[in-house]
Structure formats: structure tokens, C-alpha cells
C-alpha atoms as a PDB file:
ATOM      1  CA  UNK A   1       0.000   0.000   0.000  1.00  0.00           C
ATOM      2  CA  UNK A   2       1.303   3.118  -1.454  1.00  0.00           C
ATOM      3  CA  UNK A   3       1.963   6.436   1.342  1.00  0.00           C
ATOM      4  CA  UNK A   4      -1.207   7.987   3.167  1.00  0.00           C
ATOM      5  CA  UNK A   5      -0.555  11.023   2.844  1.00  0.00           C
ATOM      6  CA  UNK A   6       0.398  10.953  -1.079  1.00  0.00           C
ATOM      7  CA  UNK A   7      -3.177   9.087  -1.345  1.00  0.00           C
ATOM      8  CA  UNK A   8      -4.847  11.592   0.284  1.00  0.00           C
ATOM      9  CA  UNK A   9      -3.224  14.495  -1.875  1.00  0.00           C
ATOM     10  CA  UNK A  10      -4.738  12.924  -4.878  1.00  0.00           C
ATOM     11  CA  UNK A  11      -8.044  13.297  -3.581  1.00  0.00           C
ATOM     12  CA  UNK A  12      -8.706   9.354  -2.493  1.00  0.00           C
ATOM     13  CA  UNK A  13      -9.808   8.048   0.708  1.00  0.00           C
ATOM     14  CA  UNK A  14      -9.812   4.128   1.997  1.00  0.00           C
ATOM     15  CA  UNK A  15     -12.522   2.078   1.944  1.00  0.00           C
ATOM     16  CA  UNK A  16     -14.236  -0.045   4.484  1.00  0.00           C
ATOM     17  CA  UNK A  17     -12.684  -2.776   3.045  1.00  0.00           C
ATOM     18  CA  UNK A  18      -8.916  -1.598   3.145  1.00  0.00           C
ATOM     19  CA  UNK A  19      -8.080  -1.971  -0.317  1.00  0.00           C
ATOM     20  CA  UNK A  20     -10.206   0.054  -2.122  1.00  0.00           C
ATOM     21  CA  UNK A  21     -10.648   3.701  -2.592  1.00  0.00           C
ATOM     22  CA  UNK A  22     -12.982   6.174  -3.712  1.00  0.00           C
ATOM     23  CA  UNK A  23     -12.521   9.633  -5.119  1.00  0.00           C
ATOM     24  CA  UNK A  24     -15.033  12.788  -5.547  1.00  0.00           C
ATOM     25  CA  UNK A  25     -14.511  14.769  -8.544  1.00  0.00           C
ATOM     26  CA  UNK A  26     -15.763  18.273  -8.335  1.00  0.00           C
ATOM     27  CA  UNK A  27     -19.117  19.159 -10.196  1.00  0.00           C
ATOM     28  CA  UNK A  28     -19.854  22.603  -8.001  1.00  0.00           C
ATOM     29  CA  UNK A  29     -22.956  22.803  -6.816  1.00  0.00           C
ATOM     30  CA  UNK A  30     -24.369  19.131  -8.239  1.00  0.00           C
ATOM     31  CA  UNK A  31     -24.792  21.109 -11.470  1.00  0.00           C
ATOM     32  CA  UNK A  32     -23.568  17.984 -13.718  1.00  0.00           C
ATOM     33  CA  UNK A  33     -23.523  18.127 -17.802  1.00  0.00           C
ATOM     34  CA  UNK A  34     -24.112  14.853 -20.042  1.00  0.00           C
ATOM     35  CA  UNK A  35     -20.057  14.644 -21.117  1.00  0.00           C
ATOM     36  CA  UNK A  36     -19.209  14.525 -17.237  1.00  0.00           C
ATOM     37  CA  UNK A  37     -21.873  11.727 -16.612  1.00  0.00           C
ATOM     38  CA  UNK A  38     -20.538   9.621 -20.035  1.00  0.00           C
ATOM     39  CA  UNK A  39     -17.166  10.351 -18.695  1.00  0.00           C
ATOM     40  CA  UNK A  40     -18.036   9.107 -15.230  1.00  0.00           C
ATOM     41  CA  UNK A  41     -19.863   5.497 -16.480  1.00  0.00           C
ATOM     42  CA  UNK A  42     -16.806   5.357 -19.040  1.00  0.00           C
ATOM     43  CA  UNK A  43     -14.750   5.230 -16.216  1.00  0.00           C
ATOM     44  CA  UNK A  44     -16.804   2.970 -13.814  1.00  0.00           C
ATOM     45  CA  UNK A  45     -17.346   0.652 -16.401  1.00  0.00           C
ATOM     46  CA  UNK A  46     -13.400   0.486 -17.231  1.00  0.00           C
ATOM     47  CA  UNK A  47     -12.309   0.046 -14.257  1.00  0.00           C
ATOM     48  CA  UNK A  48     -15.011  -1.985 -12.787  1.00  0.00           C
ATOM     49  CA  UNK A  49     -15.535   0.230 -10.040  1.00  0.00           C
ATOM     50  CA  UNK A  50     -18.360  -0.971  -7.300  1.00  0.00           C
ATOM     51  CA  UNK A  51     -20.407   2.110  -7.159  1.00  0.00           C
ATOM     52  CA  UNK A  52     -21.261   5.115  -8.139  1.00  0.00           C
ATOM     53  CA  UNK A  53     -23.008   7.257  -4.950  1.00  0.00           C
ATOM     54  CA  UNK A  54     -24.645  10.387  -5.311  1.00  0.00           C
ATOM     55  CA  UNK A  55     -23.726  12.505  -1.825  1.00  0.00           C
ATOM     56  CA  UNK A  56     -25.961  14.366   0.177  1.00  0.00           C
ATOM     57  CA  UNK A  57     -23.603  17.743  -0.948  1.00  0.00           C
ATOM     58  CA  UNK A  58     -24.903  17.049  -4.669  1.00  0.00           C
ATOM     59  CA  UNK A  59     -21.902  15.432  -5.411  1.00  0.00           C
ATOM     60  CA  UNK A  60     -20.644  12.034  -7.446  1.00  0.00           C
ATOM     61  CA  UNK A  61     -18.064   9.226  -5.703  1.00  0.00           C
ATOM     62  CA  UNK A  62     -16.228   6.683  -7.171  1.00  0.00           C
ATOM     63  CA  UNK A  63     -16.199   3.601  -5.234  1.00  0.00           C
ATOM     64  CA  UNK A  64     -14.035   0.771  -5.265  1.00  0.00           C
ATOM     65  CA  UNK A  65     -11.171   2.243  -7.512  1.00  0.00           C
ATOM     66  CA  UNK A  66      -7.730   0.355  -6.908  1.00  0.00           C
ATOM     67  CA  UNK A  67      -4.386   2.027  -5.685  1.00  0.00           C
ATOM     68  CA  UNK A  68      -2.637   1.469  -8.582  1.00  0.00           C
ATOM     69  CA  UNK A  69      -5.872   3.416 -11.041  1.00  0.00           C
ATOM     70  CA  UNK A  70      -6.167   6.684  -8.584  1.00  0.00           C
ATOM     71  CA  UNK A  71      -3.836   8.303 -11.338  1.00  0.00           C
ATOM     72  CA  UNK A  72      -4.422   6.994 -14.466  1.00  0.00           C
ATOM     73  CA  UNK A  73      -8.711   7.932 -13.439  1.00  0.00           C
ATOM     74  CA  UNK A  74      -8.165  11.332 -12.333  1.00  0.00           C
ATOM     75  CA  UNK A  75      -6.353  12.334 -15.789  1.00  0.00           C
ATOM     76  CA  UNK A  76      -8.479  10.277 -17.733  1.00  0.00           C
ATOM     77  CA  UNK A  77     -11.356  12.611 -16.001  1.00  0.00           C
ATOM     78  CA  UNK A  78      -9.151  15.652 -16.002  1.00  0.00           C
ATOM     79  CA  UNK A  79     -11.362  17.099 -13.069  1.00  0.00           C
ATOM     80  CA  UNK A  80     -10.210  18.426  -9.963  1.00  0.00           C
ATOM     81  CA  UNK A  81     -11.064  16.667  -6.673  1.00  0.00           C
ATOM     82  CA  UNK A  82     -14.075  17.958  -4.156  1.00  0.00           C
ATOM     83  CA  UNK A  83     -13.082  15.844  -1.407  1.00  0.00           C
ATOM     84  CA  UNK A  84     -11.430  17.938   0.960  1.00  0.00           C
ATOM     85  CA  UNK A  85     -10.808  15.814   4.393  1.00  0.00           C
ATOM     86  CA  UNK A  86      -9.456  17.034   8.055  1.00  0.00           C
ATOM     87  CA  UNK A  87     -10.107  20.406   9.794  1.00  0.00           C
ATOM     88  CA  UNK A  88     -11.531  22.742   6.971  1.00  0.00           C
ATOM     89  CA  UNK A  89     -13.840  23.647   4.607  1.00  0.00           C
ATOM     90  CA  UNK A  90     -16.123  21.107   2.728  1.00  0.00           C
ATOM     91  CA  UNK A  91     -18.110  21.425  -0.359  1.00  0.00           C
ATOM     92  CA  UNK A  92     -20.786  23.873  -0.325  1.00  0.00           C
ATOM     93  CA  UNK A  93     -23.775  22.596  -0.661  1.00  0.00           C
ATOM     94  CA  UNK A  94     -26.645  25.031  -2.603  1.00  0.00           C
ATOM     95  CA  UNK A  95     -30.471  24.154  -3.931  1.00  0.00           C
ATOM     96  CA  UNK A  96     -31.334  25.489  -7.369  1.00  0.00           C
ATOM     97  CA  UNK A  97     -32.307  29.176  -6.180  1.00  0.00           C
ATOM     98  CA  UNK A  98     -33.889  31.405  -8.948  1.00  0.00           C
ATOM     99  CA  UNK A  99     -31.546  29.623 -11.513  1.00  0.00           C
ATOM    100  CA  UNK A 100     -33.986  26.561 -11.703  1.00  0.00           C
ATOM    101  CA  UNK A 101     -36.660  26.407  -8.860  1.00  0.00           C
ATOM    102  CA  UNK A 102     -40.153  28.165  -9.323  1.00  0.00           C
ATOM    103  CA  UNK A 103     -39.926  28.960  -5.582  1.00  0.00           C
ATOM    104  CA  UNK A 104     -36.674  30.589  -5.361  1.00  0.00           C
ATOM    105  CA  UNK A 105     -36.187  33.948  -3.787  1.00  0.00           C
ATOM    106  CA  UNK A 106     -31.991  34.626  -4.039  1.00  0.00           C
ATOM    107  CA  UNK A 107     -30.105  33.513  -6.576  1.00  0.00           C
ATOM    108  CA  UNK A 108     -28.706  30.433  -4.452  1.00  0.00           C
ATOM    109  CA  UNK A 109     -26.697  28.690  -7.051  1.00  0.00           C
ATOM    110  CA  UNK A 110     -24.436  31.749  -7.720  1.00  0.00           C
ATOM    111  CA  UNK A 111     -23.461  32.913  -4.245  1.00  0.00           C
ATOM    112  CA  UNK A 112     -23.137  29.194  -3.201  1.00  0.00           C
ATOM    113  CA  UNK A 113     -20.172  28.606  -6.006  1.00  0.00           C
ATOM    114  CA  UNK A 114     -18.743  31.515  -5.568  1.00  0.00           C
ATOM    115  CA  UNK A 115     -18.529  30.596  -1.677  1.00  0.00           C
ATOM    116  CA  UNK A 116     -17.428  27.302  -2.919  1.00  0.00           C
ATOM    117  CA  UNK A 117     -14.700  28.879  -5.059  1.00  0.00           C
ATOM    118  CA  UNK A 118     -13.347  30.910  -2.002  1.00  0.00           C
ATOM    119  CA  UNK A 119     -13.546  28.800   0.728  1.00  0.00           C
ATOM    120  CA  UNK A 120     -13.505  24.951   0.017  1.00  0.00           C
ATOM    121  CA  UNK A 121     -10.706  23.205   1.303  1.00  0.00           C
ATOM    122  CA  UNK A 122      -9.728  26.856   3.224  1.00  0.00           C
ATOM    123  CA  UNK A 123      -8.132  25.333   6.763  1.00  0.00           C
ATOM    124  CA  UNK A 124      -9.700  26.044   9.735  1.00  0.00           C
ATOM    125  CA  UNK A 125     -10.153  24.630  13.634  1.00  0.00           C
ATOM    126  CA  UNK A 126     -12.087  22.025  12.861  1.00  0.00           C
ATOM    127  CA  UNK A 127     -14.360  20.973  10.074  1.00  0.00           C
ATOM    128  CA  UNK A 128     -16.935  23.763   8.823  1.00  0.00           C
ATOM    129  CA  UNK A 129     -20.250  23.243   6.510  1.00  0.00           C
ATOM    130  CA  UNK A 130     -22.254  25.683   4.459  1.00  0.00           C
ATOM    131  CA  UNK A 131     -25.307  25.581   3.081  1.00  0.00           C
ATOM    132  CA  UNK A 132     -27.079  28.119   0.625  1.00  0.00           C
ATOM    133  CA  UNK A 133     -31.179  27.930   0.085  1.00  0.00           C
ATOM    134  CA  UNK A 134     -32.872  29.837  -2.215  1.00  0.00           C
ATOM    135  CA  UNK A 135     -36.196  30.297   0.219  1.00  0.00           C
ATOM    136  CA  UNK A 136     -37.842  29.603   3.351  1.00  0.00           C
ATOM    137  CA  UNK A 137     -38.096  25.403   2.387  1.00  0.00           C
ATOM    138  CA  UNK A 138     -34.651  25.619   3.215  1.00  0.00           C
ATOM    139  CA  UNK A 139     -33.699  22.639   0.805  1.00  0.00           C
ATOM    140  CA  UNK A 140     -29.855  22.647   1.388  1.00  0.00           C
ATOM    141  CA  UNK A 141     -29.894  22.477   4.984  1.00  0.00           C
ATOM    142  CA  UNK A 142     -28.777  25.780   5.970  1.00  0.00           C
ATOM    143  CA  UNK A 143     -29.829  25.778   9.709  1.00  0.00           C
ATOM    144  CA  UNK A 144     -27.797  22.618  10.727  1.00  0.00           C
ATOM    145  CA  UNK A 145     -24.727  24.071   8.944  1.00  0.00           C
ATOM    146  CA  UNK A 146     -21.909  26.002  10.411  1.00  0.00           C
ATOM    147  CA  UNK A 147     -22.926  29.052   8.212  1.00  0.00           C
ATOM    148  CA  UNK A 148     -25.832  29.135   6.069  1.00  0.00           C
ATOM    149  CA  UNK A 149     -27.346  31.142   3.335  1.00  0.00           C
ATOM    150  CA  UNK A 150     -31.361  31.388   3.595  1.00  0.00           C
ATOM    151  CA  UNK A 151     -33.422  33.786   1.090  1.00  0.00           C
ATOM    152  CA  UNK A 152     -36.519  35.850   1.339  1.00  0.00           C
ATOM    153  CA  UNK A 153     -37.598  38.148  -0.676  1.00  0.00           C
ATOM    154  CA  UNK A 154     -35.712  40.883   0.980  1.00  0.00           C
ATOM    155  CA  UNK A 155     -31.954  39.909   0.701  1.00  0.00           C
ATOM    156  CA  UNK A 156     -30.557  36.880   2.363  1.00  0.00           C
ATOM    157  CA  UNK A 157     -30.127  35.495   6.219  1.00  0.00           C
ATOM    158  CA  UNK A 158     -27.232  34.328   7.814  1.00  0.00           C
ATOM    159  CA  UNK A 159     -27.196  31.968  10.347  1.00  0.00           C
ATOM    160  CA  UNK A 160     -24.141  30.434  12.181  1.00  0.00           C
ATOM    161  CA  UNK A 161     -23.377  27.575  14.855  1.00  0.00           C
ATOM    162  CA  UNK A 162     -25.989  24.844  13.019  1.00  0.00           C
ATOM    163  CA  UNK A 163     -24.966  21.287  12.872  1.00  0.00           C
ATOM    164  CA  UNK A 164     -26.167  17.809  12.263  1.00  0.00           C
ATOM    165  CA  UNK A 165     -23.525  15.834  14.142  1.00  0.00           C
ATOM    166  CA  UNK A 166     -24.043  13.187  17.137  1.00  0.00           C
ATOM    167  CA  UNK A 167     -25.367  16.293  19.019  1.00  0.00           C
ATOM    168  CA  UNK A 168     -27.875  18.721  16.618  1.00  0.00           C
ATOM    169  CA  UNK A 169     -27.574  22.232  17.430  1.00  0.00           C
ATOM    170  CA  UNK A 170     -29.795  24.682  15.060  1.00  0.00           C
ATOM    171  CA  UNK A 171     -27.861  27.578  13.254  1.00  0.00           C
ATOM    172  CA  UNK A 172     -28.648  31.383  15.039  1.00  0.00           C
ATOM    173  CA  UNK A 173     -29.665  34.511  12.956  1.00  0.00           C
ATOM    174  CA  UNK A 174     -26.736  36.462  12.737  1.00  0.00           C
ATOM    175  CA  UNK A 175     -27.837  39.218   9.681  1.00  0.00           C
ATOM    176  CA  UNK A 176     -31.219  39.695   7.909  1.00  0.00           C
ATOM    177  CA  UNK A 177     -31.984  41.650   4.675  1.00  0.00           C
ATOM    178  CA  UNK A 178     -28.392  41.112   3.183  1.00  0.00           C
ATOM    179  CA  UNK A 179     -27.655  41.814  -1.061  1.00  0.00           C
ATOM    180  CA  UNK A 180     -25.154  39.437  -2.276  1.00  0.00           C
ATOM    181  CA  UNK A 181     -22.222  41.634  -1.934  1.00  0.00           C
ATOM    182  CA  UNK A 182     -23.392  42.309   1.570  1.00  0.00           C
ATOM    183  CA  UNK A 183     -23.416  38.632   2.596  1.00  0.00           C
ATOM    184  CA  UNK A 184     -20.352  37.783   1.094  1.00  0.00           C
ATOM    185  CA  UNK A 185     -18.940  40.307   2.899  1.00  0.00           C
ATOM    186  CA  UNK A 186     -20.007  39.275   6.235  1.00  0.00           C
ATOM    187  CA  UNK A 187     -18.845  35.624   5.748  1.00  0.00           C
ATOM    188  CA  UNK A 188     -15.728  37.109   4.978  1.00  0.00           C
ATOM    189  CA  UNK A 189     -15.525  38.352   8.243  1.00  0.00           C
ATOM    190  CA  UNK A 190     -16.383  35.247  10.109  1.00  0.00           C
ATOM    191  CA  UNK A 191     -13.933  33.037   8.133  1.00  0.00           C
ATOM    192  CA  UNK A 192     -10.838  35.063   8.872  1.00  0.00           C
ATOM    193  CA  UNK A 193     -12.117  35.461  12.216  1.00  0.00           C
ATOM    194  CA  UNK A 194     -12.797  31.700  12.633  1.00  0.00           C
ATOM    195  CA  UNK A 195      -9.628  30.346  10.957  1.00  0.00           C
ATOM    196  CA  UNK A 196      -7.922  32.178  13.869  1.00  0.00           C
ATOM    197  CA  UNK A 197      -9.757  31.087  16.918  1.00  0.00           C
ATOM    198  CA  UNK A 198      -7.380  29.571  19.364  1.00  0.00           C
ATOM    199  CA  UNK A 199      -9.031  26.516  20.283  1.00  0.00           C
ATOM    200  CA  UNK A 200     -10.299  23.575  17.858  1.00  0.00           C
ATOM    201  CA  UNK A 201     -13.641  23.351  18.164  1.00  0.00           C
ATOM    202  CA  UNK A 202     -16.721  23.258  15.664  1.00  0.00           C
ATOM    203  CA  UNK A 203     -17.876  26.597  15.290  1.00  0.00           C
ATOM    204  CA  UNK A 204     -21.690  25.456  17.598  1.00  0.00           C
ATOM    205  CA  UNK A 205     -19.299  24.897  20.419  1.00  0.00           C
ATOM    206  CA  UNK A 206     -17.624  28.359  20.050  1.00  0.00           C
ATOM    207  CA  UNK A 207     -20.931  30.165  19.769  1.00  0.00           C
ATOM    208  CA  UNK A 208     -22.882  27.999  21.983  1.00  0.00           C
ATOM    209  CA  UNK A 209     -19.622  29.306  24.644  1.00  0.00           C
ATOM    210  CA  UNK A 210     -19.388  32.654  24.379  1.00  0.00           C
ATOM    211  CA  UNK A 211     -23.248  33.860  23.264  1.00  0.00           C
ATOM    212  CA  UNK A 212     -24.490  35.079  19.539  1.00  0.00           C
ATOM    213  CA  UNK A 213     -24.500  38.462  20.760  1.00  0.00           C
ATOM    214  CA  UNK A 214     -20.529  37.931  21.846  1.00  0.00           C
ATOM    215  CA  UNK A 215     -19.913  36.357  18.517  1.00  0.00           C
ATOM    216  CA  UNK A 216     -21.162  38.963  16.653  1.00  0.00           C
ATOM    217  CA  UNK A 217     -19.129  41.807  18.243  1.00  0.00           C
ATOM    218  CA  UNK A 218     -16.032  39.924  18.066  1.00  0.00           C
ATOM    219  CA  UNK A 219     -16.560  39.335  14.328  1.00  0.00           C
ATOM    220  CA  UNK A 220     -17.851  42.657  13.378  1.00  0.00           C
ATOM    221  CA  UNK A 221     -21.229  41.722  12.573  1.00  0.00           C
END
């Protein structure tokens, strides 16, 4: 078995049987095209994969790839990987906003890629989750996220400390009424502020410690 930590840079993690791997190529946002998906079965069917699992972040893994075919599939896909693993940022994960959805209010799928773009894979204190909805339904999640996008038809609200781990917590309002460029801007703020917290803990436990109304100050909200 080849190094861990050369695996892991090529965007593959071990399965449960402890041969195998599986690899996530990045399609942002779920937002696939019928040359990715031919490319993808090509691929599966080549290399006799196992499976091939859609992820609750909208995204496609490979299952069952060997060691020795991590390589030759990732140039054969010539994609990057969306599998980002450890303390830090993970794939956003966005519903189809005013792009697609009849009941969209903000234009989810652009401000969730373009938070994608920024942030995933950005290293933090511990592992971090966002999740942009279009409306009220609140189809991606957004209040058991660690920051979350939800839309109205007055701007966008933030909310902050949500997670779906052994121990829920819901996300708090932090901003209402926000344009894009005004939400953007106030993630900003918490991700440069987070990234340099001292202690390494998900960001419900920091909030959940010191108080919204603390959190806010400290960040500039």
C-alpha cells in the first residue's frame, strides 16, 4: 500500500474494506452536464468500479477504484477533486435558487459557487459546513450548517453555529436583509475570524460558549 498522505493528496480516501478507494470529482454545486456523466460510467465501467453514490452535498463518488488506477482515473477525467478531508472547509452545498426552482427567492446557485470557489478546502479549527437555500423550504440544509445562506424576498439570512452531528444544534440569525455583496462580505468576516480562533472546536461549540451576541461583536457583525 502506497503512502497515506500521497493518497490523500490525490483526492482518495480508503474504503471499508482496506483496499479500495474512492474519489469525488468536483461538479460545483451538483450542477452535472451529459459529457461529465458519459465520462463518469466510461470510467466505472473500465475500471469496474463498485459504485457510483450520489452525496448528500450534490456530489458524485467513485467507489471501489484500486491504488494502482487513482492516477491513471483522475487524468483520464481531467477534473479536480471535491473531497477535501481534516479540519476545513467542505463542499458547499446550494439548492437550485432562482436559476432553476419556481420557488426561489436569491439567486442560491451563484453565491453558493462563488462561496465554494473561495472557501472549500480553506483550513480552519475544525471541520466547517455551508449551506445556501434559495427560500424559506430551506432545501440545502442551511440551519444545521456552520454558516448558512437562507433567502426571502428581501436579501438573504445568515445563520451560524448549526450542525447535524451526534449532538444537533440549530444555526442562530446572525444578519437579515443582506444583497449578495453584503453577505459575502459578512462571511468574509467570520472566516478570517474563525480560521484564527485559538481553540479547535466546531464553530456550535464556540458560539454555543461565548453567546451570539458575543460572537457577533467579536466578528464585526
Amino acid at each position: 500500500m502506497g503512502n497515506k498522505k500521497d493518497i490523500l493528496e490525490k483526492g482518495a480516501l480508503i474504503q471499508r474494506d482496506g483496499e479500495t478507494y474512492a474519489i469525488v470529482p468536483d461538479i460545483k454545486g451538483g450542477l452535472c452536464t451529459p459529457e461529465i456523466l458519459r465520462k463518469l460510467a466510461d470510467i466505472s465501467d473500465k475500471y469496474s468500479l463498485a459504485a457510483i453514490k450520489l452525496t448528500s452535498a450534490a456530489r458524485i463518488v467513485l467507489v471501489g477504484i484500486k491504488e494502482e488506477d487513482i492516477g491513471p482515473i483522475w487524468e483520464e477525467l481531467g477534473m479536480q477533486s471535491a473531497n477535501p478531508v481534516g479540519p476545513c472547509v467542505r463542499s458547499v452545498k446550494l439548492c437550485p435558487g432562482t436559476t432553476f426552482c419556481k420557488l426561489g427567492q436569491q439567486d442560491a446557485v451563484g453565491i453558493g459557487i462563488k462561496l465554494d470557489e473561495l472557501y472549500c478546502g480553506m483550513k480552519l479549527p475544525s471541520k466547517f459546513k455551508i449551506g445556501v437555500s434559495g427560500c424559506r423550504n430551506c432545501c440545502a440544509e442551511s440551519y444545521v450548517k456552520d454558516l448558512g445562506l437562507v433567502g426571502g424576498k428581501k436579501g438573504w439570512t445568515l445563520v451560524v453555529g448549526g450542525n447535524a452531528a451526534s449532538k444537533p444544534a440549530l444555526a442562530q440569525p446572525a444578519a437579515d436583509g443582506l444583497s449578495d455583496d453584503e453577505a459575502l462580505a459578512a462571511i468574509d468576516k467570520i472566516m478570517n475570524w474563525y480560521k484564527n480562533f485559538p481553540k479547535k472546536q466546531r464553530l456550535t461549540k464556540v458560539i454555543q460558549d461565548m453567546g451570539i451576541d458575543r460572537f457577533k461583536s467579536e466578528v464585526g457583525l
